[in-house]
N, C-alpha and C. Protein backbone atom coordinates (compact mmCIF):
# COMPACT_ATOMS: atom_id res chain seq x y z
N UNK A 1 2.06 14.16 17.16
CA UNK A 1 1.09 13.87 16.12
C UNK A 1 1.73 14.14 14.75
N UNK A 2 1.65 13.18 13.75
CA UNK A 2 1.84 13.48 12.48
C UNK A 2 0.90 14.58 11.80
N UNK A 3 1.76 15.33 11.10
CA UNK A 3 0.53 16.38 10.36
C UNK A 3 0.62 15.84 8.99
N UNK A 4 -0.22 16.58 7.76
CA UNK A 4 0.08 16.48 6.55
C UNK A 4 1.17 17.24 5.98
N UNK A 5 1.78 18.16 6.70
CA UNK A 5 3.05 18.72 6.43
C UNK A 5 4.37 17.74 6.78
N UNK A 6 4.33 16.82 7.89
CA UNK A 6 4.88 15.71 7.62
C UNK A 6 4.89 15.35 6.83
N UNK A 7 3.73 14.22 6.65
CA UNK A 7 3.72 13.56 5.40
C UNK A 7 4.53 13.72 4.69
N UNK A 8 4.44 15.11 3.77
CA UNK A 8 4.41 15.75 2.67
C UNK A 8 5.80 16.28 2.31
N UNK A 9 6.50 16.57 3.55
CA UNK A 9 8.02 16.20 3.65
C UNK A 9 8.43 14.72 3.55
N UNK A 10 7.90 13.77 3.40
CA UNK A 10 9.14 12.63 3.71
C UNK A 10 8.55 12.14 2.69
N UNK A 11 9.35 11.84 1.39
CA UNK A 11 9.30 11.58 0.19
C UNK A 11 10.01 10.39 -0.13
N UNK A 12 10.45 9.19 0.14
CA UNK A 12 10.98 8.34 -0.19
C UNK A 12 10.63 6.83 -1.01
N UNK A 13 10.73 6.45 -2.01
CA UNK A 13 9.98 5.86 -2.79
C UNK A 13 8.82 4.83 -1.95
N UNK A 14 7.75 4.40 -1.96
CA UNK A 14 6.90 3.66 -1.06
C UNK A 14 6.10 2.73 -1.86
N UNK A 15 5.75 1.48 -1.51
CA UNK A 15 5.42 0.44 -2.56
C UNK A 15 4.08 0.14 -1.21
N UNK A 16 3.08 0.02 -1.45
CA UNK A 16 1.85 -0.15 -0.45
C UNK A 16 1.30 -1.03 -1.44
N UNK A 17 0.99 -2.72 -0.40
CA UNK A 17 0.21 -3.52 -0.95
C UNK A 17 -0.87 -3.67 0.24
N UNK A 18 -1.69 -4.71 -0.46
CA UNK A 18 -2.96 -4.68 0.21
C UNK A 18 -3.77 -5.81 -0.28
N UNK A 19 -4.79 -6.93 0.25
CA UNK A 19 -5.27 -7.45 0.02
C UNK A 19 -6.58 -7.36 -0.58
N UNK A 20 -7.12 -7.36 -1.71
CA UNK A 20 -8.38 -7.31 -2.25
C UNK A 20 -9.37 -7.39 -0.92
N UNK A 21 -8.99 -8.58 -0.62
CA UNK A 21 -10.33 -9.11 0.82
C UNK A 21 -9.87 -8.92 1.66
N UNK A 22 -8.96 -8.15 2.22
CA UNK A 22 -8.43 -7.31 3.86
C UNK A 22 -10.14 -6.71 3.70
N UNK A 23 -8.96 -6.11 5.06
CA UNK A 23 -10.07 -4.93 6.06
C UNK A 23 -10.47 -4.07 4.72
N UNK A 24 -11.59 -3.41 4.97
CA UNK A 24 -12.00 -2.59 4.44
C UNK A 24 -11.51 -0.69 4.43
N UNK A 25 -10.92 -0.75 5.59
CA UNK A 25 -10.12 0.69 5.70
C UNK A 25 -8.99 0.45 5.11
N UNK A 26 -8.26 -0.38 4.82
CA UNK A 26 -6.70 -0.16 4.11
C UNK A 26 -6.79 0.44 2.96
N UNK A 27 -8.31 0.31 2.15
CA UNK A 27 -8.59 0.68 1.10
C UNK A 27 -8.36 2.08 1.03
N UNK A 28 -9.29 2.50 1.82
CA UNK A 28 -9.25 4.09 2.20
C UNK A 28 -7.96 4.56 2.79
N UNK A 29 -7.62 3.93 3.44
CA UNK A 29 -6.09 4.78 4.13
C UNK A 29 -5.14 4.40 2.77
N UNK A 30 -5.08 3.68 1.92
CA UNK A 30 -4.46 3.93 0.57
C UNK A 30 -4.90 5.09 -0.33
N UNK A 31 -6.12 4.97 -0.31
CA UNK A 31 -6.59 6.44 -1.33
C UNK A 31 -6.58 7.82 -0.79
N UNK A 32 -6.71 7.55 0.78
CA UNK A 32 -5.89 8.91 1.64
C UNK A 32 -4.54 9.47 1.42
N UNK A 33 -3.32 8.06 1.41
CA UNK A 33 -2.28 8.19 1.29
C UNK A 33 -1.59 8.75 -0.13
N UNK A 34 -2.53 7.85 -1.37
CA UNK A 34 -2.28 8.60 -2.65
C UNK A 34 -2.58 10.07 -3.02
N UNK A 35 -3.74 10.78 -1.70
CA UNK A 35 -4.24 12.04 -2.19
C UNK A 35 -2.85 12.87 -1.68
N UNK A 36 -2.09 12.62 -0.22
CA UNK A 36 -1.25 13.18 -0.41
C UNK A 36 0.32 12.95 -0.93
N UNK A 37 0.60 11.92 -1.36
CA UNK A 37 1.42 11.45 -1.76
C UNK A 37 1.03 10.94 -2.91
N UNK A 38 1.31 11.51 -3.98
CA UNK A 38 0.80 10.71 -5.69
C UNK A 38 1.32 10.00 -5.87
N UNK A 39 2.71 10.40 -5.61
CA UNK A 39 4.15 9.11 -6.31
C UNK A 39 3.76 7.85 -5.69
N UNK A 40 3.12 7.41 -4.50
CA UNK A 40 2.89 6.31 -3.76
C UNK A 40 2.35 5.38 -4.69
N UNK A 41 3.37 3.68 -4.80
CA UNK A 41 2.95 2.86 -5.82
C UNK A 41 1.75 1.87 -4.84
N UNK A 42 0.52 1.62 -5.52
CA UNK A 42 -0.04 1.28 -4.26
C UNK A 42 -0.69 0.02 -5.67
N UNK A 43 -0.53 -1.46 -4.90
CA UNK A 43 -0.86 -2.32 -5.49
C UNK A 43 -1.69 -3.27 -4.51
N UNK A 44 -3.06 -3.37 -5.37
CA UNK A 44 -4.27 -4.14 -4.85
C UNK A 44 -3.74 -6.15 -4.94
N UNK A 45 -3.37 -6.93 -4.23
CA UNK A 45 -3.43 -8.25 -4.46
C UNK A 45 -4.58 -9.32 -4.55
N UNK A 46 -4.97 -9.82 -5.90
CA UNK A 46 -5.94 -10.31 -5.56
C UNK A 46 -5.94 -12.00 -4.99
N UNK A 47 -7.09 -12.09 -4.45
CA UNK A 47 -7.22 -13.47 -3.64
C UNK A 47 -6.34 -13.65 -2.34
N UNK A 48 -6.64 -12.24 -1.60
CA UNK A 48 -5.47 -12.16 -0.62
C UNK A 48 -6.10 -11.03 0.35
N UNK A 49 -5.93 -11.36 1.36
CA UNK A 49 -6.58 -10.94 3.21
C UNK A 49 -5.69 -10.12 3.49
N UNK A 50 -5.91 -9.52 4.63
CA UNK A 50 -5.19 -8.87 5.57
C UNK A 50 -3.23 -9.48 5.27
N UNK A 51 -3.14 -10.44 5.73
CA UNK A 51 -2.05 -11.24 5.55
C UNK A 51 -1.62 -11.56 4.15
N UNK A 52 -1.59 -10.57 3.23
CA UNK A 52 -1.25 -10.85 2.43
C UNK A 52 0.06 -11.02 1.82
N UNK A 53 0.92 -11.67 2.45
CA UNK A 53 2.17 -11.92 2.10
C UNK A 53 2.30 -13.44 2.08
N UNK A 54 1.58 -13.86 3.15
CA UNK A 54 1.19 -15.10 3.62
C UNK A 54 0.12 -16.26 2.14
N UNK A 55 -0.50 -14.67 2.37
CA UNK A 55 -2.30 -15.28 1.12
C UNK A 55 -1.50 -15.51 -0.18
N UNK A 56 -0.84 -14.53 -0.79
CA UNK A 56 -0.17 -14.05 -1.81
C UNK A 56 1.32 -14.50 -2.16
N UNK A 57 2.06 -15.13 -1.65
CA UNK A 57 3.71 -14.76 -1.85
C UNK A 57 4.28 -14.21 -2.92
N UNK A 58 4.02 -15.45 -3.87
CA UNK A 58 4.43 -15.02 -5.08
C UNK A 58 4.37 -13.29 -5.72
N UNK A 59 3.07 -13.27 -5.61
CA UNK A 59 2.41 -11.87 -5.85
C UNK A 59 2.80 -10.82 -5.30
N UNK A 60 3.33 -11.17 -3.87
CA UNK A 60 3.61 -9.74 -3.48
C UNK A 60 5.39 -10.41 -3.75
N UNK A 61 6.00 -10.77 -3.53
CA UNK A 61 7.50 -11.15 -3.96
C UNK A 61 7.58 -10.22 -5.64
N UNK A 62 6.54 -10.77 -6.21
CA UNK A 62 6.93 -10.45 -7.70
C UNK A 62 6.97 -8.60 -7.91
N UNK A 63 5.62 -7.91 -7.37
CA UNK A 63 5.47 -6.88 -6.76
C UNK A 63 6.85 -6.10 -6.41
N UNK A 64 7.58 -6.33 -5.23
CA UNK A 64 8.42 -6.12 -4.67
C UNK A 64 9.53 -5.97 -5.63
N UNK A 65 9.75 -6.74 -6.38
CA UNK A 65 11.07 -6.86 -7.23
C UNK A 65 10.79 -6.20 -8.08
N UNK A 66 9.85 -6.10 -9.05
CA UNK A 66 9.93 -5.12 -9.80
C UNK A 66 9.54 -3.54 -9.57
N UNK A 67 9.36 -3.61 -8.14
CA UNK A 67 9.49 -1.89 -7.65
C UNK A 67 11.03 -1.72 -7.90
């Protein structure tokens, strides 16, 4: 099992996207993830599902590169 002492050890830069209109928990498991991890860059895509790489390209491509 992962603990939050995990977590909280493994520090490596992290870029979390997500679709505006995904699931409704990614939301929350992002604002979970920012409570223990602040540095976490967490970017909302809009007009974009679950699949948002697919929904989005550009957006998350552009995203990506300038992390």
């Amino acid at each position: 099992m992962v603990t939050k002492a995990d977590i909280l050890a493994f520090c490596p830069p992290s870029l979390w996207l997500y679709g505006a209109t995904s699931f409704p928990f990614e939301a929350r498991i992002a604002d979970q993830l920012c409570a223990l991890r602040p540095y976490l860059s967490v970017i909302t895509i809009e007009d974009a599902g679950h699949n948002v790489h697919q929904d989005e390209a550009a957006a998350v491509n552009q995203a990506a590169f300038t992390f």
